[in-house]
Protein backbone atom coordinates (compact mmCIF):
# COMPACT_ATOMS: atom_id res chain seq x y z
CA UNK A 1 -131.05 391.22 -48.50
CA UNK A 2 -128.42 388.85 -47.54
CA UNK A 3 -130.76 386.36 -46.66
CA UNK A 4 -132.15 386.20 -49.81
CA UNK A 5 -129.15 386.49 -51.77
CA UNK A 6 -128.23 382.84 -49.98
CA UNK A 7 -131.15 381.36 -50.51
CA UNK A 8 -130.61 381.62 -54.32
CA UNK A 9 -127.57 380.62 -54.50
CA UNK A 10 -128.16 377.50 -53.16
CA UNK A 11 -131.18 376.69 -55.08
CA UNK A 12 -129.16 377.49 -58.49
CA UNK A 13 -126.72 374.22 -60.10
CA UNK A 14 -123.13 374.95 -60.06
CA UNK A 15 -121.42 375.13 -63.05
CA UNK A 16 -118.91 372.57 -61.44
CA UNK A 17 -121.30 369.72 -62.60
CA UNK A 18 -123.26 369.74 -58.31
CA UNK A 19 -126.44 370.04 -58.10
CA UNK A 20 -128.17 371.98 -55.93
CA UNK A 21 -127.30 369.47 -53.11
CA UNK A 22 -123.62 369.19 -53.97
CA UNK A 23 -123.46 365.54 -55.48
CA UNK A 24 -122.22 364.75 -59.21
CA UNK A 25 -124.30 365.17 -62.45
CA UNK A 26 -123.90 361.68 -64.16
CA UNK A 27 -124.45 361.26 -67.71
CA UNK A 28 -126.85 358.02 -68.91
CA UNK A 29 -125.00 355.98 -71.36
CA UNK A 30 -127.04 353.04 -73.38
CA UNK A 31 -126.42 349.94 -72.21
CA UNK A 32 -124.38 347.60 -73.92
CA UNK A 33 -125.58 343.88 -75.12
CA UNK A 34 -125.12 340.91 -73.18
CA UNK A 35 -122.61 338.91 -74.44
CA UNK A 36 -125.12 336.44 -74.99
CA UNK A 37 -127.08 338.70 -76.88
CA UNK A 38 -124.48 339.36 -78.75
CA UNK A 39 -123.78 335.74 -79.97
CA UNK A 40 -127.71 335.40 -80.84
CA UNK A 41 -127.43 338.39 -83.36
CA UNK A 42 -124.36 338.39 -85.06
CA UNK A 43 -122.16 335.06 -84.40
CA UNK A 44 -124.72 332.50 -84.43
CA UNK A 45 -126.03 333.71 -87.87
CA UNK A 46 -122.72 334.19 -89.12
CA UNK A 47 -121.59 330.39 -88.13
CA UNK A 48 -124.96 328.69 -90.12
CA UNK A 49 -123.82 330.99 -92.98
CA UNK A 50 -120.22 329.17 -93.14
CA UNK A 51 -121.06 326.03 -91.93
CA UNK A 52 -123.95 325.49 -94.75
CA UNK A 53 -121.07 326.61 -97.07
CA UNK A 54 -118.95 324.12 -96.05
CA UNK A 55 -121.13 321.51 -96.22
CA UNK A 56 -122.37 322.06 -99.53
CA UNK A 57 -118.70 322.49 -100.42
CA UNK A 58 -118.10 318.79 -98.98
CA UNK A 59 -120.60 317.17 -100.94
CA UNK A 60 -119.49 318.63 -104.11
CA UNK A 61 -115.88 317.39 -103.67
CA UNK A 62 -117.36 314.16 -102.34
CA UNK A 63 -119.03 313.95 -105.52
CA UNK A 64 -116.71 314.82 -107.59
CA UNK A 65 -114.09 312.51 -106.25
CA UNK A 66 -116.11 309.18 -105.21
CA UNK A 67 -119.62 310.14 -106.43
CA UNK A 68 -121.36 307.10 -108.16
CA UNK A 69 -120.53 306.83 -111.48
CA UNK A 70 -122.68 304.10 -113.59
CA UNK A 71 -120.29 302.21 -116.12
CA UNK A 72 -121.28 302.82 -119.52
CA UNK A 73 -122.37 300.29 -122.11
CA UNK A 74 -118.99 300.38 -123.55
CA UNK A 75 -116.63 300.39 -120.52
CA UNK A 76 -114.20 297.71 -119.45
CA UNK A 77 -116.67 297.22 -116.83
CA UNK A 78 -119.10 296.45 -118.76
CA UNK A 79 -117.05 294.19 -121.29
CA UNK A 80 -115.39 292.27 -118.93
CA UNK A 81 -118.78 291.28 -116.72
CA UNK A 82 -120.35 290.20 -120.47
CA UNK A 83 -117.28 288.35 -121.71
CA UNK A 84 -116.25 286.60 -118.26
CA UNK A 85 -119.64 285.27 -117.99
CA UNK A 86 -119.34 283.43 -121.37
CA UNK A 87 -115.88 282.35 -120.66
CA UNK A 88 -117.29 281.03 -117.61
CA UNK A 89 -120.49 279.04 -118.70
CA UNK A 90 -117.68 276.68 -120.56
CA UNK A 91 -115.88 276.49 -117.57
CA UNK A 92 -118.86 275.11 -115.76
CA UNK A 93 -119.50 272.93 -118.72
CA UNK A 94 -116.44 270.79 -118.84
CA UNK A 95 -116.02 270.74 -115.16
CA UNK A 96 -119.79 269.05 -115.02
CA UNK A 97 -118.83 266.50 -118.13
CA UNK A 98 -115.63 265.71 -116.23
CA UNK A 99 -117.45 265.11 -112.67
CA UNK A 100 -119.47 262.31 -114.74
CA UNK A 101 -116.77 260.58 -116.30
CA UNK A 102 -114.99 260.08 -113.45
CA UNK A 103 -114.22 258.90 -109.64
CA UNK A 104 -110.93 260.71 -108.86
CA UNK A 105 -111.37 262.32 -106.14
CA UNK A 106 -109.12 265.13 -106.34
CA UNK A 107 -109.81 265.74 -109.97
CA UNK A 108 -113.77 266.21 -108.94
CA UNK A 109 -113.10 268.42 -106.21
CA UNK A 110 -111.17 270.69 -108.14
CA UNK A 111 -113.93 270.62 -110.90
CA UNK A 112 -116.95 270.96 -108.36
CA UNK A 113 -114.92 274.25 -107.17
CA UNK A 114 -114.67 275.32 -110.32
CA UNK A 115 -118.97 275.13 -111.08
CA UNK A 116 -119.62 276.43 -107.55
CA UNK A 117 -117.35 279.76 -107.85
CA UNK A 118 -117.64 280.22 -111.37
CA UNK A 119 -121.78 280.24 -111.00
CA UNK A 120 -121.54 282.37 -108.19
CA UNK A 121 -119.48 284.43 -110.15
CA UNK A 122 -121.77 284.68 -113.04
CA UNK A 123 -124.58 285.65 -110.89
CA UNK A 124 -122.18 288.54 -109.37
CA UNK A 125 -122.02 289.93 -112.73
CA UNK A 126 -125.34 290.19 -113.96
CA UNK A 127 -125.91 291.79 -110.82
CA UNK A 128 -123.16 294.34 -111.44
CA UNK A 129 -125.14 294.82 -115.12
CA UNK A 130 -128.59 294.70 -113.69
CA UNK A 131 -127.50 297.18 -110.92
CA UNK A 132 -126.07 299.44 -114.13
CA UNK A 133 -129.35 299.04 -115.90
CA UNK A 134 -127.56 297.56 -118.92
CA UNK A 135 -128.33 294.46 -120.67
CA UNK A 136 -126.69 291.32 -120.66
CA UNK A 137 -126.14 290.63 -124.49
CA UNK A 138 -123.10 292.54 -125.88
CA UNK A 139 -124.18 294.73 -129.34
CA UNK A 140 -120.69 294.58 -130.29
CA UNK A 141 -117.35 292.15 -130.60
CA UNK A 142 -116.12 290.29 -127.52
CA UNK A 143 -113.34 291.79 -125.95
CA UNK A 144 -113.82 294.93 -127.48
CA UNK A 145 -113.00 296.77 -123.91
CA UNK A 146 -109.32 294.95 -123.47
CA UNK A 147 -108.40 296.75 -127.17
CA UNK A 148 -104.89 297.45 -126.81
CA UNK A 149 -103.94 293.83 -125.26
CA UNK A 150 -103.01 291.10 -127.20
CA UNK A 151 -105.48 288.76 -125.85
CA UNK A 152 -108.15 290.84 -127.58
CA UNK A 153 -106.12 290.72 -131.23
CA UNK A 154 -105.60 286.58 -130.79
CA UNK A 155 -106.28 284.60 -134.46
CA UNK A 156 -108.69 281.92 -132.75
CA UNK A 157 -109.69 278.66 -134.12
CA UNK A 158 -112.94 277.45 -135.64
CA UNK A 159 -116.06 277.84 -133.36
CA UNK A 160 -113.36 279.51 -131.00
CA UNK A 161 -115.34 282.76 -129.18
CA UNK A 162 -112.16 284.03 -127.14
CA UNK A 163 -109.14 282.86 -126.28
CA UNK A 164 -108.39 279.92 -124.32
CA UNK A 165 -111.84 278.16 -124.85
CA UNK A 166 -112.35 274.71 -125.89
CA UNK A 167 -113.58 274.05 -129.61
CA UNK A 168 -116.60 272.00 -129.90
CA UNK A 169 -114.45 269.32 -131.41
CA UNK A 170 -112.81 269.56 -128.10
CA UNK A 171 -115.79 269.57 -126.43
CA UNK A 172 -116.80 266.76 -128.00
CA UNK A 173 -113.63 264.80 -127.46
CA UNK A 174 -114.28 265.50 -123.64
CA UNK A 175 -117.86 264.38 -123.84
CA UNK A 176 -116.95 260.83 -125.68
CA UNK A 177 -114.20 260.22 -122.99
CA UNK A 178 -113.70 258.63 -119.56
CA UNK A 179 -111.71 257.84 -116.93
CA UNK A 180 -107.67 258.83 -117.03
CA UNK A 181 -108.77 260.11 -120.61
CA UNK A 182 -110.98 262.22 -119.14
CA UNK A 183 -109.09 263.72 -116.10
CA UNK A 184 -105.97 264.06 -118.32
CA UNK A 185 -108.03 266.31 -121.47
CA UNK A 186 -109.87 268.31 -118.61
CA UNK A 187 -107.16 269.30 -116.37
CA UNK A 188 -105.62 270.34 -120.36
CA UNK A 189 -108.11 272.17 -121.42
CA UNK A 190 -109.53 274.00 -118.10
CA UNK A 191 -105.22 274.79 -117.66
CA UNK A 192 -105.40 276.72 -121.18
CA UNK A 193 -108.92 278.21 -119.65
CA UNK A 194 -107.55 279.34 -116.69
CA UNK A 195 -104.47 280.97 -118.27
CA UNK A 196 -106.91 283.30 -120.71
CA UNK A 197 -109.43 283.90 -117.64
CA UNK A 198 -106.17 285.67 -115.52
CA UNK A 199 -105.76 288.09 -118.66
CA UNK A 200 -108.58 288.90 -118.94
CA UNK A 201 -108.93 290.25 -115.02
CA UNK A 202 -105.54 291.12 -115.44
CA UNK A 203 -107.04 293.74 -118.28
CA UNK A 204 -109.95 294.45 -115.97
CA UNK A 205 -107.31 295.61 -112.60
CA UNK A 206 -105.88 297.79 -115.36
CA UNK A 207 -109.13 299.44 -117.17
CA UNK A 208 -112.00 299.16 -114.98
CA UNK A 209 -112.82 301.51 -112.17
CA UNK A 210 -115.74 300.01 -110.32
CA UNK A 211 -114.48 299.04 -106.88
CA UNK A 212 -116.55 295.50 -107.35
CA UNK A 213 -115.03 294.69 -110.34
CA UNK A 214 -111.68 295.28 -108.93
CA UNK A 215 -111.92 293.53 -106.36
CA UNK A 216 -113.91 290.33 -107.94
CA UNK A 217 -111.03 290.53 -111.14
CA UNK A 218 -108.30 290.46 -108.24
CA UNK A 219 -109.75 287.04 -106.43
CA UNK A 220 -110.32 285.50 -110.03
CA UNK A 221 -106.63 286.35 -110.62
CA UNK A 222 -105.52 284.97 -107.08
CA UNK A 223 -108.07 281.70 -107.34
CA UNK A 224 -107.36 281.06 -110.87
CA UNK A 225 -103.37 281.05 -110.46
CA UNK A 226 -103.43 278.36 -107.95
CA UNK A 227 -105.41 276.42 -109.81
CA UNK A 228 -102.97 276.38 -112.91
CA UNK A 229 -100.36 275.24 -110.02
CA UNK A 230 -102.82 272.59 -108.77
CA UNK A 231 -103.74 271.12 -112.02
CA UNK A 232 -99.91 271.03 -113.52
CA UNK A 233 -99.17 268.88 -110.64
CA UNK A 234 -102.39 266.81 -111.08
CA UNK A 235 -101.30 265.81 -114.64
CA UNK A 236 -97.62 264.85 -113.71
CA UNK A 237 -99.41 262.59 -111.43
CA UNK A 238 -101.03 261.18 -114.65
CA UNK A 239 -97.63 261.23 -116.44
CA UNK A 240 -99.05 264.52 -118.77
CA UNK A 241 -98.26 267.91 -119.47
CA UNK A 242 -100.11 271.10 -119.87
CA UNK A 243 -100.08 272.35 -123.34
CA UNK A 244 -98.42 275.78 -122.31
CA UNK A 245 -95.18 276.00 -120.44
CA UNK A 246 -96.87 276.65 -116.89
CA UNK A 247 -93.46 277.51 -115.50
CA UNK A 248 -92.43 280.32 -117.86
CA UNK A 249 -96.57 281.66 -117.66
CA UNK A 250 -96.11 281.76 -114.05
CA UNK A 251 -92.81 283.88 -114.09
CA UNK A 252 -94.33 286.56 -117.10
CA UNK A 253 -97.38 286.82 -114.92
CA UNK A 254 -95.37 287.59 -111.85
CA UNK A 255 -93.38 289.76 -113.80
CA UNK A 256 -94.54 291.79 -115.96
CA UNK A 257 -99.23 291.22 -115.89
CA UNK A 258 -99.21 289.87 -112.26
CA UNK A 259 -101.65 291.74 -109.64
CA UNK A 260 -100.68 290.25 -106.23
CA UNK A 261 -101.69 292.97 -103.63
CA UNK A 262 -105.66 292.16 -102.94
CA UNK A 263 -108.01 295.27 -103.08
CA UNK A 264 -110.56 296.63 -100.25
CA UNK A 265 -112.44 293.93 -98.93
CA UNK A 266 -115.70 293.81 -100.42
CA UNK A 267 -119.10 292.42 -98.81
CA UNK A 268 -119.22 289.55 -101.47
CA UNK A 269 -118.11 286.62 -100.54
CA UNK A 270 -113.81 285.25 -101.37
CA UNK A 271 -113.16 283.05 -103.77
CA UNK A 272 -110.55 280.23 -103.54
CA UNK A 273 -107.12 281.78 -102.18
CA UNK A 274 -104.07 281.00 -103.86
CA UNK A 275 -102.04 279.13 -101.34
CA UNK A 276 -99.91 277.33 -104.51
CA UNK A 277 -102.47 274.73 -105.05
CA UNK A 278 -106.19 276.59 -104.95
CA UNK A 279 -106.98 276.37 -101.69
CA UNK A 280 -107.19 272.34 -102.75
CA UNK A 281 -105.65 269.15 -100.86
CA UNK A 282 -103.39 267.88 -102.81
């Protein structure tokens, strides 16, 4: 009786957690994920999610801020690429009548600057146009975009487009002369040139916002200044005068319409710098 009585109670489980041999009842438990695994399901997800959201984020501020924005037909852009062109061409046209008319050297130096900056300048800006998809030809006024300068409200003289271009009688006065005549009624007429060409960048630094056209409007303004200085000194060599008071000009521009801190540098090539004669010997 005993015997058996032994016998089952070792083959029952103690309610002490042993088994029937004496050792621990342990309790499975699920396993818990790699921390690797971990990563793959939640954090790696999770990270695209923000990063795509950031990204998209970035381009729309990018946009917003320095996203290409076409000049319109009627910007300052625009206007001042049209106008400057014309004002331009007459540049070109007295510095070529003056180049045949006479063998000064410095005079034709300065005026064979003058045709190889201001056609390389033209071509800039019916690139700028071109690149806009906008014609060339103006529907409206000239100088429409500098409204709110004086330049642009200037009475002008017969056959006069904008201000500080040569009649045709003037033209014509240039065309029947030679020699000192010449040099002296060039240097005259491309001074009162110049002065209207630095307004109207001037106007352009202040009212256009395409970072060529700021930049090309600052060189004109920096190229165009020295030549004012060059050619004053070129006619008291002749024992002449510019028409305008080059001295007062100089210290209003300066002053009060004067841009003298250069842009970003731009791929396009540098005009003349203003070194107090153009860049020119002298």
């Amino acid at each position: 009786m005993n015997e058996q009585l032994g016998s089952g109670h070792v083959g029952s489980a103690d309610v002490s957690g042993e088994d029937v041999r004496g050792e621990d009842v342990v309790e499975e438990r699920p396993a818990r994920p790699a921390a690797g695994e971990r990563w793959r399901n939640f954090g790696a997800p999770a990270l695209a999610v923000v990063t795509i959201a950031a990204l998209c984020l970035g381009v729309l501020v990018g946009w917003l801020s320095f996203g290409d924005r076409t000049p319109s037909d009627t910007s300052a852009d625009a206007g001042f690429a049209r106008d400057m062109s014309e004002h331009h061409a007459q540049a070109v046209q007295m510095s070529i009548l003056v180049m045949q008319r006479t063998d000064d050297e410095q005079v034709s130096r300065l005026a064979t600057d003058i045709v190889n900056n201001q056609e390389f300048e033209r071509g800039m800006m019916a690139t700028w146009l071109e690149d806009w998809n906008l014609p060339r030809a103006r529907e409206g006024e000239r100088m429409l975009w500098m409204e709110g300068h004086d330049h642009a409200s200037m009475d002008l003289p017969l056959g006069v487009t904008m201000p500080g271009m040569a009649s045709p009688t003037e033209i014509q006065e240039l065309t029947d002369a030679s020699g000192r005549e010449a040099e002296v009624l060039f240097l005259q007429l491309m001074t009162t040139h110049h002065l209207a060409g630095v307004e109207m960048a001037d106007a352009a630094l202040e009212s256009a916002t395409d970072p060529r056209v700021l930049a090309a409007a600052q060189r004109m303004v920096n190229a165009q200044t020295g030549e004012v200085n060059l050619m004053r000194d070129l006619l008291r060599d002749r024992d002449a005068e510019p028409r305008e008071d080059i001295d007062a000009w100089l210290a209003g521009h300066s002053q009060h319409g004067g841009h003298t801190d250069s842009p970003a540098t731009t791929d396009e090539p540098a005009d003349t710098e203003d070194d107090g004669h153009g860049g020119h010997d002298h």
